[in-house]
Protein backbone atom coordinates (compact mmCIF):
# COMPACT_ATOMS: atom_id res chain seq x y z
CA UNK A 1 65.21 76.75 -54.46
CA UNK A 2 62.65 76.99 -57.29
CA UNK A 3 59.39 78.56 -57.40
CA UNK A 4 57.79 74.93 -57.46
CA UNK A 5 59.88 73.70 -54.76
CA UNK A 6 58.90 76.15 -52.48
CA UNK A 7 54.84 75.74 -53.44
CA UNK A 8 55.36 72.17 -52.49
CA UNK A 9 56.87 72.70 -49.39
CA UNK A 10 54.48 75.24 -48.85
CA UNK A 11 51.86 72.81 -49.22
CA UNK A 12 53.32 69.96 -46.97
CA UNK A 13 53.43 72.18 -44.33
CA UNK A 14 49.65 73.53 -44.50
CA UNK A 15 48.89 69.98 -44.70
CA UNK A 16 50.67 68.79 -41.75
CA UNK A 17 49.13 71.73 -39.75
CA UNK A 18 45.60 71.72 -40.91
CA UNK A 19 44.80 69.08 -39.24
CA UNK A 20 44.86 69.86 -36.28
CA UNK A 21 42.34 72.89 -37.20
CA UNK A 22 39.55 69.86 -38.71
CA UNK A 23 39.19 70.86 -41.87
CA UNK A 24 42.10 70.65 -44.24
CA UNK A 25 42.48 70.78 -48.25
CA UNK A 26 43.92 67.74 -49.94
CA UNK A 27 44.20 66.06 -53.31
CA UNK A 28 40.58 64.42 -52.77
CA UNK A 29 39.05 68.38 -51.64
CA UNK A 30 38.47 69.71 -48.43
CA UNK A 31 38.48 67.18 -45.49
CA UNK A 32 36.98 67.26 -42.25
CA UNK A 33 36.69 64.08 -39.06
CA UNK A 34 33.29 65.02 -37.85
CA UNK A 35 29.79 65.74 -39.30
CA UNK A 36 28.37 68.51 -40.31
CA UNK A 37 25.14 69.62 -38.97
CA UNK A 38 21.87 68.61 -40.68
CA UNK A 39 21.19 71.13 -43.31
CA UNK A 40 19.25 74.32 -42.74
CA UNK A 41 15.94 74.90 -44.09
CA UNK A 42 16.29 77.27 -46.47
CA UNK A 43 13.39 79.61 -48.42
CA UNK A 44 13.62 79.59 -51.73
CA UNK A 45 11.68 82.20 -53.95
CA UNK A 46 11.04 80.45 -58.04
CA UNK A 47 12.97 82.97 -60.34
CA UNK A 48 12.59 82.32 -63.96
CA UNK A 49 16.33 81.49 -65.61
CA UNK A 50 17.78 80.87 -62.72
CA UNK A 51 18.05 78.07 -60.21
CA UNK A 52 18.51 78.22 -56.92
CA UNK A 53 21.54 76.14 -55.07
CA UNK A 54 21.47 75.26 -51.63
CA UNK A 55 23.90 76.08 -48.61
CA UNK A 56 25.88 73.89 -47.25
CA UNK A 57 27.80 73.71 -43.90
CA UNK A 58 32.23 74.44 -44.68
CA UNK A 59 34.66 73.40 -41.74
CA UNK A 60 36.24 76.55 -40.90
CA UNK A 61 39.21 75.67 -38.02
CA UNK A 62 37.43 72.98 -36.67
CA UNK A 63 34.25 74.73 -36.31
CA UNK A 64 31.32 74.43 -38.81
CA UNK A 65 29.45 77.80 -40.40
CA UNK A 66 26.38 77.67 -42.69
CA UNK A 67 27.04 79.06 -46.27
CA UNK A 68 23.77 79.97 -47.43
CA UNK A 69 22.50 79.07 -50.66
CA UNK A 70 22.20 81.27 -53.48
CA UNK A 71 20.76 81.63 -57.39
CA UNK A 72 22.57 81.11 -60.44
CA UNK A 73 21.32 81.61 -64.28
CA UNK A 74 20.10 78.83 -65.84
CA UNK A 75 22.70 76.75 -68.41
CA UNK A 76 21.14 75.22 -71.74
CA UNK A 77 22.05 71.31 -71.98
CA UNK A 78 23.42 71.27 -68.92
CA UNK A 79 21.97 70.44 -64.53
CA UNK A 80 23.96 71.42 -61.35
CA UNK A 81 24.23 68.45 -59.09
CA UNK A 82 24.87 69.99 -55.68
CA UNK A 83 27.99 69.37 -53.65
CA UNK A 84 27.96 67.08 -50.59
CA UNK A 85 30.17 66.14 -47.79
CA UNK A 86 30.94 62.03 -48.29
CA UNK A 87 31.97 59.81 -45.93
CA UNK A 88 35.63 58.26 -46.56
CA UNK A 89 36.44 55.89 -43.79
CA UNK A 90 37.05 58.70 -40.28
CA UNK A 91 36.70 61.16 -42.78
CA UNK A 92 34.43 63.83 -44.56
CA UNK A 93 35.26 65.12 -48.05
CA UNK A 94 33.79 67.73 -49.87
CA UNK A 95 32.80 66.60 -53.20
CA UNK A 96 32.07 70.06 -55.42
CA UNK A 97 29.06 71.13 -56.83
CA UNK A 98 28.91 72.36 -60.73
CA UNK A 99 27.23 71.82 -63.56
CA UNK A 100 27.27 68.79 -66.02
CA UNK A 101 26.00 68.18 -69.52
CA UNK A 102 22.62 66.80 -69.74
């Protein structure tokens, strides 16, 4: 069996497990079937050159753990649009964070 055959059936197999855990990676990102807790308040501190990017909650075997938010140095031409959990149908997906031009 090849390298890529055995990634693939690899990955089928994590994915037909994972579910079962509530959280699971796909091609979409990571999925999860219930909602995350409202967002903690966090404190954040103004730090010139650098922005600060809030926690969010992550699925971890079905259970849900706060991530806490953290600074990173400013980028010329470009904003950070923060990641989000979106609803898709009975499901949550994790839609990334990063930064964009503009």
């Amino acid at each position: 069996m090849r390298h890529g055959s055995k990634l693939f059936v690899l990955l089928l197999t994590g994915a037909a497990i994972a579910p079962a855990a509530g959280c699971f990676a796909s091609t979409e990102g990571y999925v999860a079937y219930d909602d995350p807790p409202p967002p903690r308040e966090e404190t954040v501190v103004a730090r010139p050159g650098y922005l600060f990017i809030h926690g969010n909650y992550v699925n971890e075997r079905g259970h849900w753990r706060w991530a806490g938010g953290r600074y990173e140095r400013e980028r010329a031409h470009q904003r950070y649009v923060e990641g989000r959990w979106q609803r898709s149908g009975n499901r949550r997906v994790w839609v990334a964070g990063g930064w964009k031009q503009g």
